[in-house]
N, C-alpha and C. Protein backbone atom coordinates (compact mmCIF):
# COMPACT_ATOMS: atom_id res chain seq x y z
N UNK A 1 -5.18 -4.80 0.51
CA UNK A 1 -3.87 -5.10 1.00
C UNK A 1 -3.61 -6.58 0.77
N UNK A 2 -2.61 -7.03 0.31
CA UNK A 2 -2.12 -8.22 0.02
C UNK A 2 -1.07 -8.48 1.29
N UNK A 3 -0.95 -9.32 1.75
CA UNK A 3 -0.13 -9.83 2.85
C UNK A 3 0.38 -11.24 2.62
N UNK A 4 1.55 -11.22 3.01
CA UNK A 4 2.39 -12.60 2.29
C UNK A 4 3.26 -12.56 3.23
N UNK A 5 3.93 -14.29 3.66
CA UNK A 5 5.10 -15.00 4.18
C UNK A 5 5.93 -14.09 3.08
N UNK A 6 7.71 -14.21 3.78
CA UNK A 6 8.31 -14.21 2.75
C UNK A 6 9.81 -14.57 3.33
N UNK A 7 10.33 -15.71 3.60
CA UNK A 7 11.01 -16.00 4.12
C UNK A 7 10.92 -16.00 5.66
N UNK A 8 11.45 -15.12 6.45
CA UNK A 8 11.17 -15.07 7.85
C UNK A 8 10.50 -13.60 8.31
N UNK A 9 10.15 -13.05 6.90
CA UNK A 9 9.14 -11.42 7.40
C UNK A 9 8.08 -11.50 6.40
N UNK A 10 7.48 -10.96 6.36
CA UNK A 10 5.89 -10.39 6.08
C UNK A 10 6.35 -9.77 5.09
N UNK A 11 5.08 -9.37 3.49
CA UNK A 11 5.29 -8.55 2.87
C UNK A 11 4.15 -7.95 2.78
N UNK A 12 3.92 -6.65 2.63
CA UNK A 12 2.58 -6.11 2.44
C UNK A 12 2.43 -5.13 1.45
N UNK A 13 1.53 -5.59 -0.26
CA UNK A 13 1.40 -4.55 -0.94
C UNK A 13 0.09 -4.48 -0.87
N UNK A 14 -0.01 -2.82 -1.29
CA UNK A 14 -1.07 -2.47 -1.93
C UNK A 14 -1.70 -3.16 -3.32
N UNK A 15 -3.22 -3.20 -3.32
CA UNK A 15 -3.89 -3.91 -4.53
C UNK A 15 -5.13 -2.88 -4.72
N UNK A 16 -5.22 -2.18 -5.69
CA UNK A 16 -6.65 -1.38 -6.28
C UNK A 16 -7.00 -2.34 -7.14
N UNK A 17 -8.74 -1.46 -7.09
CA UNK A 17 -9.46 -2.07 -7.95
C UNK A 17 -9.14 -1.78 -9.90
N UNK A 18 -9.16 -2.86 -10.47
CA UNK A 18 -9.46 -3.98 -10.71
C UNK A 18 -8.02 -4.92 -10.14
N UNK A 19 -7.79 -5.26 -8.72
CA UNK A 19 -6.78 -6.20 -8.68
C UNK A 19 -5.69 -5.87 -8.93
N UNK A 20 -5.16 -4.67 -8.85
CA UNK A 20 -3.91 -3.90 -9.72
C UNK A 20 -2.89 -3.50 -8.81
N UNK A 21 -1.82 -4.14 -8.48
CA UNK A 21 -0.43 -3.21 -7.75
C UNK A 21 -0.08 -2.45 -7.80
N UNK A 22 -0.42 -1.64 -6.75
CA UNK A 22 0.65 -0.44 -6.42
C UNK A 22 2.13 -0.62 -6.99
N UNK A 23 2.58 0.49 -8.11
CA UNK A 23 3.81 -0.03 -8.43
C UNK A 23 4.89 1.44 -7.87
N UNK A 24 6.05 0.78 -7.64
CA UNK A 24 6.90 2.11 -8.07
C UNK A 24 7.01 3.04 -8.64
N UNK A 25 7.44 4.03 -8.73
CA UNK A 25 7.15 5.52 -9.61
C UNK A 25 7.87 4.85 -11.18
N UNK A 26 7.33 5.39 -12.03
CA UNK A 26 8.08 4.58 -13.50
C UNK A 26 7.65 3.57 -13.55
N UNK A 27 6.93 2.90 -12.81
CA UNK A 27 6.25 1.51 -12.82
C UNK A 27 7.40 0.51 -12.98
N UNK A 28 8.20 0.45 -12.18
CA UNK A 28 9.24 -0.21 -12.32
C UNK A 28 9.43 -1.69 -11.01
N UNK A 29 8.75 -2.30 -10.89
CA UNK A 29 7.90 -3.09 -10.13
C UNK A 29 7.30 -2.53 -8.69
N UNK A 30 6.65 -3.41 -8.07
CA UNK A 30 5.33 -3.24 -7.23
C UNK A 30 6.01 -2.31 -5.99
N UNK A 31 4.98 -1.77 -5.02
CA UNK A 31 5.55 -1.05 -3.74
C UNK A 31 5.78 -2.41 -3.28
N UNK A 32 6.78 -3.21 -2.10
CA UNK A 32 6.49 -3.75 -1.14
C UNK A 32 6.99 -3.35 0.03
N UNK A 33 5.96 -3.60 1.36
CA UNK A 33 6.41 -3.15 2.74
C UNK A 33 6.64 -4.39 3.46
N UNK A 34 7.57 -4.24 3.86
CA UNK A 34 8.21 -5.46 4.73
C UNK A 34 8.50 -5.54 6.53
N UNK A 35 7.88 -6.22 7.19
CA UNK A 35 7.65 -6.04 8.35
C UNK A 35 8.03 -7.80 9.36
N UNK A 36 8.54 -7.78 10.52
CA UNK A 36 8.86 -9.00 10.69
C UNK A 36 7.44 -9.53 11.25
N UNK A 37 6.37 -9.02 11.36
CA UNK A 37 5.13 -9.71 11.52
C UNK A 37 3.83 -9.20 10.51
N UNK A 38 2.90 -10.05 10.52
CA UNK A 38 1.69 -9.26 9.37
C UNK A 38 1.60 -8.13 9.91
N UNK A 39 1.32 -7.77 11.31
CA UNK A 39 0.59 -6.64 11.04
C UNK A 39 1.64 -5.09 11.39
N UNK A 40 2.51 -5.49 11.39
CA UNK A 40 3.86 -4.40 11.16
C UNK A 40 4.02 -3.66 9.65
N UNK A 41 3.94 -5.04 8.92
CA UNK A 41 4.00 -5.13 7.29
C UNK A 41 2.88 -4.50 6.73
N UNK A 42 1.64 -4.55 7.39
CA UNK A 42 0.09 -3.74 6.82
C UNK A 42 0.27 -2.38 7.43
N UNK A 43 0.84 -2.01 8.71
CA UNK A 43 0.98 -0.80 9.18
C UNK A 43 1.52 0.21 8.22
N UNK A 44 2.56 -0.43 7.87
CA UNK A 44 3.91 0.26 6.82
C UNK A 44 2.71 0.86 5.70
N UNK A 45 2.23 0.00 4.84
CA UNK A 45 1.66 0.14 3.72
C UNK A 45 0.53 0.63 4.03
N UNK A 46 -0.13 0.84 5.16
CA UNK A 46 -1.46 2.05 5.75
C UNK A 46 -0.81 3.11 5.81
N UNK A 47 0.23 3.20 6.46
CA UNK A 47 1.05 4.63 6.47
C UNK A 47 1.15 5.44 5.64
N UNK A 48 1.65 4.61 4.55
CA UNK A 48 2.18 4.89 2.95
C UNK A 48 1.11 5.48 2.35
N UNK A 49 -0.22 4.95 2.57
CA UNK A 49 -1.57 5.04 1.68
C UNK A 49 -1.53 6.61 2.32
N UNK A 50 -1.87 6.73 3.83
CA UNK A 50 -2.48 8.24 4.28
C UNK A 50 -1.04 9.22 4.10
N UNK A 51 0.09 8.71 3.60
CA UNK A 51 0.90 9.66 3.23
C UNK A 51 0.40 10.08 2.14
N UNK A 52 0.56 9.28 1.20
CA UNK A 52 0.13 9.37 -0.19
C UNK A 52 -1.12 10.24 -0.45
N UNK A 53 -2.26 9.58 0.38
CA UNK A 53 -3.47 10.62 -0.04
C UNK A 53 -3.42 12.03 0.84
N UNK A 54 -2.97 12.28 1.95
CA UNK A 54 -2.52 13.85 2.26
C UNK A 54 -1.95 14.16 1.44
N UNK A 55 -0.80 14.02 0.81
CA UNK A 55 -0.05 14.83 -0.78
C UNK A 55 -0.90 15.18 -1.36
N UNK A 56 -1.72 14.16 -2.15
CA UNK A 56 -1.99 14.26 -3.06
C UNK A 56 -3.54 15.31 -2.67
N UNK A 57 -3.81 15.29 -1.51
CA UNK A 57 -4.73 16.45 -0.97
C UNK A 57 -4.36 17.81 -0.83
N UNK A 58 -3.38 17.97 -0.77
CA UNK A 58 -2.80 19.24 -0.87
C UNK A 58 -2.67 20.08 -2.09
N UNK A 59 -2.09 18.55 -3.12
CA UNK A 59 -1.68 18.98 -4.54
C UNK A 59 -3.06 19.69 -4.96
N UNK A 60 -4.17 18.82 -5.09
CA UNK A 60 -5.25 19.40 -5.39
C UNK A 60 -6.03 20.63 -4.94
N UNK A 61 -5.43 20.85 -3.69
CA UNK A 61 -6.02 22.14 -2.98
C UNK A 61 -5.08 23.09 -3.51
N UNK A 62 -4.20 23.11 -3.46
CA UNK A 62 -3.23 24.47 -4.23
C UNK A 62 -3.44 24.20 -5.35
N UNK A 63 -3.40 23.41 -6.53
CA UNK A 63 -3.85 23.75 -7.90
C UNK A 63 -5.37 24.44 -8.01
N UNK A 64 -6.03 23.91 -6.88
CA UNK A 64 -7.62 24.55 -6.96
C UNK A 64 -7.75 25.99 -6.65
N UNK A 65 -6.78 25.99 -6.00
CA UNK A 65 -6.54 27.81 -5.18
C UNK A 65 -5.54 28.60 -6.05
N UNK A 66 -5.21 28.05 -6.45
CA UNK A 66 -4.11 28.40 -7.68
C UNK A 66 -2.60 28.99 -6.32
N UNK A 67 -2.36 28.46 -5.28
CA UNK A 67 -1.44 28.85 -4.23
C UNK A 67 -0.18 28.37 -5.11
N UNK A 68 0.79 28.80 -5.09
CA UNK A 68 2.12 28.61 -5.07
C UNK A 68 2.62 27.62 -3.92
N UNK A 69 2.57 27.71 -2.39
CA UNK A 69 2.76 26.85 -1.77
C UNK A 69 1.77 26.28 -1.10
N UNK A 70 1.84 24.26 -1.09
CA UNK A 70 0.92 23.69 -0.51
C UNK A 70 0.01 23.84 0.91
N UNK A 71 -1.09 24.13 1.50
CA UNK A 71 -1.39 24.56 3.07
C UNK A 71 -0.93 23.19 3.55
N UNK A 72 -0.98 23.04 5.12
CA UNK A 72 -0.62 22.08 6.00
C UNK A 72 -1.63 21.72 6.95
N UNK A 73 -1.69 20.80 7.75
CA UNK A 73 -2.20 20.55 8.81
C UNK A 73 -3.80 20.61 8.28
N UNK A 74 -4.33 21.48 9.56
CA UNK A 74 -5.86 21.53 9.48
C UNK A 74 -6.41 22.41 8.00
N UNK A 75 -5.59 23.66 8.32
CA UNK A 75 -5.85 24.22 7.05
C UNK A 75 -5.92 23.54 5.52
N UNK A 76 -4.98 22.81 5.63
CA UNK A 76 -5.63 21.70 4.26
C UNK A 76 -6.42 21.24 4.30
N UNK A 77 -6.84 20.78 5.39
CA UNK A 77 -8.50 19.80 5.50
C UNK A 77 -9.61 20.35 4.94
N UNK A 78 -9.68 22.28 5.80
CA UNK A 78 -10.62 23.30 5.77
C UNK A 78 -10.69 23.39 4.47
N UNK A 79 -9.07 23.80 3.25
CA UNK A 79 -9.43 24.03 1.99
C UNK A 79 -10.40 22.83 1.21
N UNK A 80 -9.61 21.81 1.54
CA UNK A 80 -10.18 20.47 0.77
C UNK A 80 -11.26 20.18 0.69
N UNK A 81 -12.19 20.00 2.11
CA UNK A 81 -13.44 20.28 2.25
C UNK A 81 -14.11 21.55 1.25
N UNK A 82 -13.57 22.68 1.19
CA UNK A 82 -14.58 23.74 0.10
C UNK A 82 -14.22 23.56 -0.54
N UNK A 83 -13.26 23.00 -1.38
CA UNK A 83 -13.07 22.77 -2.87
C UNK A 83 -14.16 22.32 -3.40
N UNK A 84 -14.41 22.72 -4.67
CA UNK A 84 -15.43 22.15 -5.42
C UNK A 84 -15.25 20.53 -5.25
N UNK A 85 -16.55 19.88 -5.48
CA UNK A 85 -16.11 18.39 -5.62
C UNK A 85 -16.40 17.61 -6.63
N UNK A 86 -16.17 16.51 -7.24
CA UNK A 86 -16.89 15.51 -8.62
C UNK A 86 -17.93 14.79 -7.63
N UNK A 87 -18.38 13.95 -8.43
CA UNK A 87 -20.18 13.82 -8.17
C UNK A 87 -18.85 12.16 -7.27
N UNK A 88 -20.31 11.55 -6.19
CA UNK A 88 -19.85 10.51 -5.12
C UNK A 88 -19.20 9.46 -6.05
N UNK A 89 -18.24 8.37 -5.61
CA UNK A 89 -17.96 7.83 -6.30
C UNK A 89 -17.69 6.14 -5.63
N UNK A 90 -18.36 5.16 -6.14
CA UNK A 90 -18.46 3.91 -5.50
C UNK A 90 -17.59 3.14 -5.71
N UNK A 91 -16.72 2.63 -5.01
CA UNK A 91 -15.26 1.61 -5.47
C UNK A 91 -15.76 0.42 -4.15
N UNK A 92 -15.79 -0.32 -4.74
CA UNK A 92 -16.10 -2.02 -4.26
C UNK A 92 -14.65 -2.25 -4.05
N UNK A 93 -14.22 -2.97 -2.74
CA UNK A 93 -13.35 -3.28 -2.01
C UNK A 93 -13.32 -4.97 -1.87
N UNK A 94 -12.50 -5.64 -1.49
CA UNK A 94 -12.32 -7.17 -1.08
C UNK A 94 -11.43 -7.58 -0.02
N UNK A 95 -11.82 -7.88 1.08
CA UNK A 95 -10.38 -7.62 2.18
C UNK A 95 -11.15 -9.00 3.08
N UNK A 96 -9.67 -9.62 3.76
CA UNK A 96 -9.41 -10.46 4.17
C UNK A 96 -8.40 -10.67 5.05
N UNK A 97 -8.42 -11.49 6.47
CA UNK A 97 -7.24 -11.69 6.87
C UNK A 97 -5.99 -12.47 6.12
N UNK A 98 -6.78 -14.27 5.36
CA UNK A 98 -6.36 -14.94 4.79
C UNK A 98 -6.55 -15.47 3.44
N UNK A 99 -7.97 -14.42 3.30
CA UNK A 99 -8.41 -14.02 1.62
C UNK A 99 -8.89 -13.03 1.84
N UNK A 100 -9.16 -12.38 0.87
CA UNK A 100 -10.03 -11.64 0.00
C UNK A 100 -11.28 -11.62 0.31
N UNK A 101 -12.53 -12.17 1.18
CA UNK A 101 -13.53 -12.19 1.35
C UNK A 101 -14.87 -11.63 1.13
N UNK A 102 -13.83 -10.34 1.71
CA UNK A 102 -15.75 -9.63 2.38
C UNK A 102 -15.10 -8.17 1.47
N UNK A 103 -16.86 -8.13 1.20
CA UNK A 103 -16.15 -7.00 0.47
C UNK A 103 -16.75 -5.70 1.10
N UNK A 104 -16.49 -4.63 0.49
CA UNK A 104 -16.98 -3.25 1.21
C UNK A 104 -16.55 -2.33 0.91
């Protein structure tokens, strides 16, 4: 998460690894979440993330099930969990209040 002044509110984007912005759909510049304090502005863009990865948990569970419509709630969890899975996968992190620091 990147967090920035920006006049008199907060901005908060997303950053993957390698260092890369979250952009708009079409890649038509970056997500930003805007909040009148930091941690309003990081809320927004946490939100966004566990929106984003429930979708995109679903998508994968009905293409895996071959369902026509996506499951919800717990029942997506239950499918997701038995879905077949790809082998573990290690992504190195860098997070900071006022840098980048620590990683994990």
């Amino acid at each position: 998460m990147l967090l920035a002044p920006s006049h008199d509110q907060w901005r908060a984007r997303i950053v993957t690894y390698p260092n890369t912005l979250w952009t708009a759909p079409g890649g038509r510049g970056t997500l930003k979440f805007v909040g009148e304090t930091r941690e309003e502005a990081e809320a927004q863009a946490i939100a966004f993330v566990e929106r984003h990865v429930e979708a995109e948990a679903r998508r994968l569970v009905t293409r895996a099930r071959g369902r026509q419509t996506p499951p919800s709630g717990a029942a997506s969890a239950a499918l997701w969990r038995s879905c077949p899975r790809a082998e573990a996968a290690y992504l190195p992190v860098r997070f900071g209040v006022e840098r980048a620091m620590h990683a994990g």
